[in-house]
N, C-alpha and C. Protein backbone atom coordinates (compact mmCIF):
# COMPACT_ATOMS: atom_id res chain seq x y z
N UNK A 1 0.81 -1.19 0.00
CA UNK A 1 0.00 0.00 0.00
C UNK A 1 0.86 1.26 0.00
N UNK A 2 1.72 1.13 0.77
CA UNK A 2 2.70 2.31 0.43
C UNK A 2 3.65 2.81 -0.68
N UNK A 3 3.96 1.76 -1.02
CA UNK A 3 4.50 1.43 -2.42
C UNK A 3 3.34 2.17 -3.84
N UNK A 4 2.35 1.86 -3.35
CA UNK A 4 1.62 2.52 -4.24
C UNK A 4 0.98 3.75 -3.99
N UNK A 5 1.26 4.06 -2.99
CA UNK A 5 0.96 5.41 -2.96
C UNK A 5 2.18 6.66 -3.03
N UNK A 6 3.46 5.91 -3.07
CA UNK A 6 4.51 6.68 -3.45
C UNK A 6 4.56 6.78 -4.71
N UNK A 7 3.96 5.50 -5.45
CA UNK A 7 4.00 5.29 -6.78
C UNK A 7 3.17 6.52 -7.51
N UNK A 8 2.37 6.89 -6.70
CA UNK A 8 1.27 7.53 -7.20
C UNK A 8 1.38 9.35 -7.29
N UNK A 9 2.21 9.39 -6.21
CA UNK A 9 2.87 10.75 -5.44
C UNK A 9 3.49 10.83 -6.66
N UNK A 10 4.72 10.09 -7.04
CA UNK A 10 5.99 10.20 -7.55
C UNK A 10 5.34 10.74 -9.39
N UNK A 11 4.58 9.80 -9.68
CA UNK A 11 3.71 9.85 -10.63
C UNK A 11 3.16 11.03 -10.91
N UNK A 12 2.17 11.84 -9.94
CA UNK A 12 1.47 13.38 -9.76
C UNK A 12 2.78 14.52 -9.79
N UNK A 13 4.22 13.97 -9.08
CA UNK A 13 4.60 15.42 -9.26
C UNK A 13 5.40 15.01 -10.71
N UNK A 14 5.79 13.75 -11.02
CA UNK A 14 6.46 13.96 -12.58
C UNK A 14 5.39 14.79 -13.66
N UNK A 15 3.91 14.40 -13.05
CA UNK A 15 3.12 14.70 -14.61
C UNK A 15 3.24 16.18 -14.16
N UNK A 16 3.01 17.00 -13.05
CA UNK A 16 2.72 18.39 -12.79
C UNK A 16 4.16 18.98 -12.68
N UNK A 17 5.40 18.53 -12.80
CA UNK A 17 6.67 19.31 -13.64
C UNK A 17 6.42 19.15 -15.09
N UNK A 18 6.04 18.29 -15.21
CA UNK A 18 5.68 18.49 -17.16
C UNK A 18 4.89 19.09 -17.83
N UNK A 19 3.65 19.60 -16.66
CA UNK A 19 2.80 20.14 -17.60
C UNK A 19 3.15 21.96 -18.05
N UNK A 20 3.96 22.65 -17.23
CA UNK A 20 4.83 23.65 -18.09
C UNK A 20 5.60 23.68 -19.27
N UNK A 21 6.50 22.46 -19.45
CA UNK A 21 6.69 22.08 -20.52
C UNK A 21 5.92 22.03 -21.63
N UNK A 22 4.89 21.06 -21.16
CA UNK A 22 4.16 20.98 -22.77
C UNK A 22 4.01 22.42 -22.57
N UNK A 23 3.19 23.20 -21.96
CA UNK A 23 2.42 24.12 -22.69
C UNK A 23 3.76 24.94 -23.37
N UNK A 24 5.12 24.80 -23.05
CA UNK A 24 5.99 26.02 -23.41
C UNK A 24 5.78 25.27 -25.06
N UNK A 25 6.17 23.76 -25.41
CA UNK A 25 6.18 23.43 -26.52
C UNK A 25 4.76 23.58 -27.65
N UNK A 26 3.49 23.77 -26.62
CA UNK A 26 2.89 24.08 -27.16
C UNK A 26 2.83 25.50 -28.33
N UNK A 27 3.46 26.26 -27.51
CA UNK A 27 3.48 28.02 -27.30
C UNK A 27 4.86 28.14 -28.71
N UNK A 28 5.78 27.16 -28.91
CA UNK A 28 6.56 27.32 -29.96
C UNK A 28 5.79 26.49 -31.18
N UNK A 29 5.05 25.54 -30.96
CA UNK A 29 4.32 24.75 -32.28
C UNK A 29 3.67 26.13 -32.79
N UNK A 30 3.03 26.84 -31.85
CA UNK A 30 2.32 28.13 -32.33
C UNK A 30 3.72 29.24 -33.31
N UNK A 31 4.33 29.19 -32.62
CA UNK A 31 5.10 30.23 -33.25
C UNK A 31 5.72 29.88 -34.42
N UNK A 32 6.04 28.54 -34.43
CA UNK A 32 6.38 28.27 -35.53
C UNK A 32 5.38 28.12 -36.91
N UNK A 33 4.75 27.78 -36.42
CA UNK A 33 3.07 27.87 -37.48
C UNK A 33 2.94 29.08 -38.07
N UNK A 34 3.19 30.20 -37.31
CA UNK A 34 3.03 31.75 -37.21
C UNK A 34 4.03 31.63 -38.43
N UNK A 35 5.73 31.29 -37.82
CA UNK A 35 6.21 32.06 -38.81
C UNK A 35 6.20 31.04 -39.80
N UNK A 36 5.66 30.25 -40.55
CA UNK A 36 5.76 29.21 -41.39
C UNK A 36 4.70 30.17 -42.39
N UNK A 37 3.68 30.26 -41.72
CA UNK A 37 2.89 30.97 -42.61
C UNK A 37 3.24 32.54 -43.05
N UNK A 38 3.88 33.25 -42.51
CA UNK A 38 4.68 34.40 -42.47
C UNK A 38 5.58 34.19 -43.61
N UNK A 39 6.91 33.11 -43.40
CA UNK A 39 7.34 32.86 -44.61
C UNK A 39 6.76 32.55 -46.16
N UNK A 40 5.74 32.03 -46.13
CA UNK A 40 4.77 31.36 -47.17
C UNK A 40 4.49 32.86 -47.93
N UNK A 41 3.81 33.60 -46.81
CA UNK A 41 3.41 35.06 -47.50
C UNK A 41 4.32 35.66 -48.14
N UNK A 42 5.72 35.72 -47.61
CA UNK A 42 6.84 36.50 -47.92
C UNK A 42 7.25 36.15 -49.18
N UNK A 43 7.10 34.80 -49.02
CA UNK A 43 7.70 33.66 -51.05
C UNK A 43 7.01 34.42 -51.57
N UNK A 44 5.34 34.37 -51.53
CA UNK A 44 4.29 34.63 -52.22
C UNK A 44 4.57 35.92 -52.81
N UNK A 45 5.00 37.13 -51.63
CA UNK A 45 5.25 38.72 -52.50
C UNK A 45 6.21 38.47 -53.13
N UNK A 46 7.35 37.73 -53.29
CA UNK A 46 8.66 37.76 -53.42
C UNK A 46 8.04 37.51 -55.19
N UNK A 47 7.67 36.22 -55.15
CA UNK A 47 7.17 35.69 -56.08
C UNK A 47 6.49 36.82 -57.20
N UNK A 48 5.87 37.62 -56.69
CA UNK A 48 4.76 38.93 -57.40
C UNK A 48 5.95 39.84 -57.64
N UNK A 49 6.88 39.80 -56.83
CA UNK A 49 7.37 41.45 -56.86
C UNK A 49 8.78 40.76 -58.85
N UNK A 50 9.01 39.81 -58.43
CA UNK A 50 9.74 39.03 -59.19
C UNK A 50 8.92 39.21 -60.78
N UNK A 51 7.75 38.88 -61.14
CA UNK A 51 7.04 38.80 -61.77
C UNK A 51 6.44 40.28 -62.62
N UNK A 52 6.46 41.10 -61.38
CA UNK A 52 6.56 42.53 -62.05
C UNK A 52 8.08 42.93 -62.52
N UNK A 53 8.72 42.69 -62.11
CA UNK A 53 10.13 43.07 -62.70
C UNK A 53 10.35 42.60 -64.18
N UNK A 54 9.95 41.59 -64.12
CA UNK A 54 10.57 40.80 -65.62
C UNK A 54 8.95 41.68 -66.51
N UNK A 55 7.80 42.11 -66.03
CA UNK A 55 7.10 42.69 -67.18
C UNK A 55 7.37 44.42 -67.71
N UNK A 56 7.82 45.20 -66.22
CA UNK A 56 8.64 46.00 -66.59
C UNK A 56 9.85 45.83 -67.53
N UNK A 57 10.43 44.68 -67.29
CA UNK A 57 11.78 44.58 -67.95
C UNK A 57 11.43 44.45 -70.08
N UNK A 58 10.71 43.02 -70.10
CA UNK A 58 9.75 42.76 -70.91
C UNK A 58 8.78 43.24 -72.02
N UNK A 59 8.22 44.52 -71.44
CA UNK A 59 6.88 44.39 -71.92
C UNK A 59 6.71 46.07 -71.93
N UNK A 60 6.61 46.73 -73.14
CA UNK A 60 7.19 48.15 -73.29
C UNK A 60 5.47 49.01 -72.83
N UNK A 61 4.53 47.79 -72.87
CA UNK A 61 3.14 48.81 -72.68
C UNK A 61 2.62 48.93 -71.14
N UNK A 62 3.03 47.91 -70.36
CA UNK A 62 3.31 48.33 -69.00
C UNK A 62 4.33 49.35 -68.34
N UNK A 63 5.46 49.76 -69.38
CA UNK A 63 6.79 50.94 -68.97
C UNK A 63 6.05 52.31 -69.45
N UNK A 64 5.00 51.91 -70.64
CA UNK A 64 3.96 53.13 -70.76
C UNK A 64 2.65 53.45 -69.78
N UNK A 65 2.22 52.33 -69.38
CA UNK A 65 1.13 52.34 -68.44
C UNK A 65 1.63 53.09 -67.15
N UNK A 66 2.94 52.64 -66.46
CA UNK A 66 3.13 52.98 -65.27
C UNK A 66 3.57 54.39 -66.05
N UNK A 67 4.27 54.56 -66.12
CA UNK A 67 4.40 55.96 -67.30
C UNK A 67 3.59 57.43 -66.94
N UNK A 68 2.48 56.71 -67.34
CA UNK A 68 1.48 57.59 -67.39
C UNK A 68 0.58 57.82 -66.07
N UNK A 69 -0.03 56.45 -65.49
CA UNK A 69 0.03 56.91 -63.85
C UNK A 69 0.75 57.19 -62.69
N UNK A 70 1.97 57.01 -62.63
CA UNK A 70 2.62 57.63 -61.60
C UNK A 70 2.97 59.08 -62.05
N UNK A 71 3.93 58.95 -63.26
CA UNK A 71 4.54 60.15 -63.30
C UNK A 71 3.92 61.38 -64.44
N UNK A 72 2.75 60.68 -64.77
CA UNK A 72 1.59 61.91 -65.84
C UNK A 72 1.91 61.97 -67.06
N UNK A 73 2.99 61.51 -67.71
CA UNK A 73 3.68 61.77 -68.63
C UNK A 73 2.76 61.39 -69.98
N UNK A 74 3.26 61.72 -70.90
CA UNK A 74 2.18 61.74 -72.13
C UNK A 74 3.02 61.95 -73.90
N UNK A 75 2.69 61.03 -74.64
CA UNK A 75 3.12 61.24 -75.72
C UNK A 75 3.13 62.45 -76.30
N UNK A 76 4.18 62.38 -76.97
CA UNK A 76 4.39 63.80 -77.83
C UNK A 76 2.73 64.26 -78.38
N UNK A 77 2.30 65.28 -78.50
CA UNK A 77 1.17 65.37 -79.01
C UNK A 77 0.12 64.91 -78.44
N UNK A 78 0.13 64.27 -77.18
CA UNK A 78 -1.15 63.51 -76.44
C UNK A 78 -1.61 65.03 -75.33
N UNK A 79 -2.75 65.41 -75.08
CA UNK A 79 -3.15 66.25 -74.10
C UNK A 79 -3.60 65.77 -72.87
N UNK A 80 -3.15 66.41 -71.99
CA UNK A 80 -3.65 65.53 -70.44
C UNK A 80 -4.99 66.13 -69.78
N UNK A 81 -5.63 65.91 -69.50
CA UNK A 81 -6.59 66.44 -68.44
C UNK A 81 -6.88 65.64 -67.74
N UNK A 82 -6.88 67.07 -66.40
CA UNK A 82 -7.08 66.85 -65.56
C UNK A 82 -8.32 67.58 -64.73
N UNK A 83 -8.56 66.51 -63.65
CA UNK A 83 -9.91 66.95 -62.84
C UNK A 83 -9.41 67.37 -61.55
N UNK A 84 -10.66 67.87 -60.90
CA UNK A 84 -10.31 68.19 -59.65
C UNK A 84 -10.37 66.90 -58.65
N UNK A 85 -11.13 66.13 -59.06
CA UNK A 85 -10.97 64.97 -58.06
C UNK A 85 -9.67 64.09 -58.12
N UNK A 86 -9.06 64.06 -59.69
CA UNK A 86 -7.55 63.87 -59.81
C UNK A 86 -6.46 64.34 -59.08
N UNK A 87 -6.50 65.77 -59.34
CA UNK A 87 -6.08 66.18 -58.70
C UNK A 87 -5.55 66.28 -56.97
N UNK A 88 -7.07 66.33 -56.49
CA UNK A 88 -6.30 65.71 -55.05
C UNK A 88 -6.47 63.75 -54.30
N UNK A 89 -6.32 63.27 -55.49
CA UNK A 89 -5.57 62.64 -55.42
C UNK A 89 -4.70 61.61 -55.69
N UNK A 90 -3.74 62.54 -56.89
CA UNK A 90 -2.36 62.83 -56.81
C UNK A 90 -1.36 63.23 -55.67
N UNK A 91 -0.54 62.08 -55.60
CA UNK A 91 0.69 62.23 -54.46
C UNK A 91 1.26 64.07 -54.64
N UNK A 92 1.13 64.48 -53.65
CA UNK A 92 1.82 66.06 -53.73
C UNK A 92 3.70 65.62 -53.59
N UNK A 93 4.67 66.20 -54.62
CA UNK A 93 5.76 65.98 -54.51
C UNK A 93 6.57 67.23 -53.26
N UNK A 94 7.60 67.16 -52.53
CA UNK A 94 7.71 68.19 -51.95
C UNK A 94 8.40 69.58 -52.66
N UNK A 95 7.80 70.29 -51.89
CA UNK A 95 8.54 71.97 -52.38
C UNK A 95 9.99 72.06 -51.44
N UNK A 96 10.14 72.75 -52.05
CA UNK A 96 11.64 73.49 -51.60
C UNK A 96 11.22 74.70 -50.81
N UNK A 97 11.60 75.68 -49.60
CA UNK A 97 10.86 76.37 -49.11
C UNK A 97 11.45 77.44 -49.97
N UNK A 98 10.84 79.00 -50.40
CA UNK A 98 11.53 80.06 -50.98
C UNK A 98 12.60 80.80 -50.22
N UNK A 99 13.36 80.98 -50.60
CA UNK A 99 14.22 81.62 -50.01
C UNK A 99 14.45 82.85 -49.25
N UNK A 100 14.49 83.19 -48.03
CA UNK A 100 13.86 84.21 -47.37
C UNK A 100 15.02 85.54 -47.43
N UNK A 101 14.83 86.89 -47.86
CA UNK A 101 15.60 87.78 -47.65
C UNK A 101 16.45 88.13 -45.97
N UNK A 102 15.77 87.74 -45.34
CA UNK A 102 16.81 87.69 -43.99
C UNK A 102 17.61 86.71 -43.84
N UNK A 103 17.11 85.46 -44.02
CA UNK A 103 18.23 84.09 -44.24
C UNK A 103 19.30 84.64 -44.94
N UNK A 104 19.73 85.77 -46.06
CA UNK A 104 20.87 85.70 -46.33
C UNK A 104 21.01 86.94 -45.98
N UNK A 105 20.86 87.60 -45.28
CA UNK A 105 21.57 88.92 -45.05
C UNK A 105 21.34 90.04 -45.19
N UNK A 106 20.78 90.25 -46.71
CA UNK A 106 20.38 91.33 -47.50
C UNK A 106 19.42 90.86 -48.00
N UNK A 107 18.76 91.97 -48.97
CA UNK A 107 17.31 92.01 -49.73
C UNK A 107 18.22 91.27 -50.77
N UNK A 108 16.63 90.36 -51.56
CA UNK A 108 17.24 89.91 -52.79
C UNK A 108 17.15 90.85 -53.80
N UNK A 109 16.65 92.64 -53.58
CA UNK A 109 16.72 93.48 -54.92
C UNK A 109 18.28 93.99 -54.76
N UNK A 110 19.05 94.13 -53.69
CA UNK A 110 20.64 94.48 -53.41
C UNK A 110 21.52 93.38 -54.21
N UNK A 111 20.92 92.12 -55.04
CA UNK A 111 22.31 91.49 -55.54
C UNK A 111 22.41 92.00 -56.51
């Protein structure tokens, strides 16, 4: 009887030191899942970003397409219009600030 109840003791505290364990291994099966799928996504853009390169590289009516929406640009002889809803929004590029007559010293009608 004692024998089995040491058996039993010995038994309760092995399983209740282990059960931190699992859960820590639990807690990395998760993370690794996490980043497994993380990586998967990353191939996946890698894969797209790869795919646009070679049609830029490739393919002269996509070097005109982007062409024309990012940077507005327009064949010789082509007219652009534009709207007001275009307009804002279009990326604003930055300004340069004007140059202030006290920042240098003197008036700019004295140079």
């Amino acid at each position: 009887m004692v024998s089995l109840l040491a058996a039993m003791v010995i038994l309760f505290l092995g399983v209740s030191a282990s059960i931190p364990l699992w859960r820590e291994k639990a807690a990395q099966y998760r993370i690794l899942h996490q980043l497994r799928e993380e990586r998967q996504a990353e191939q996946n853009r890698s894969r797209q970003l790869e795919a646009a390169i070679i049609s830029v590289k490739s393919d002269p009516a996509v070097v005109e397409r982007l062409a024309r929406e990012k940077f507005g640009l327009a064949r010789p002889g082509e007219v652009i219009f534009k709207f007001r809803s275009d307009l804002t929004a279009a990326p604003q590029l930055p300004t340069l600030p004007a140059p202030s007559a006290s920042a240098a010293g003197r008036s700019p009608a004295r140079r």
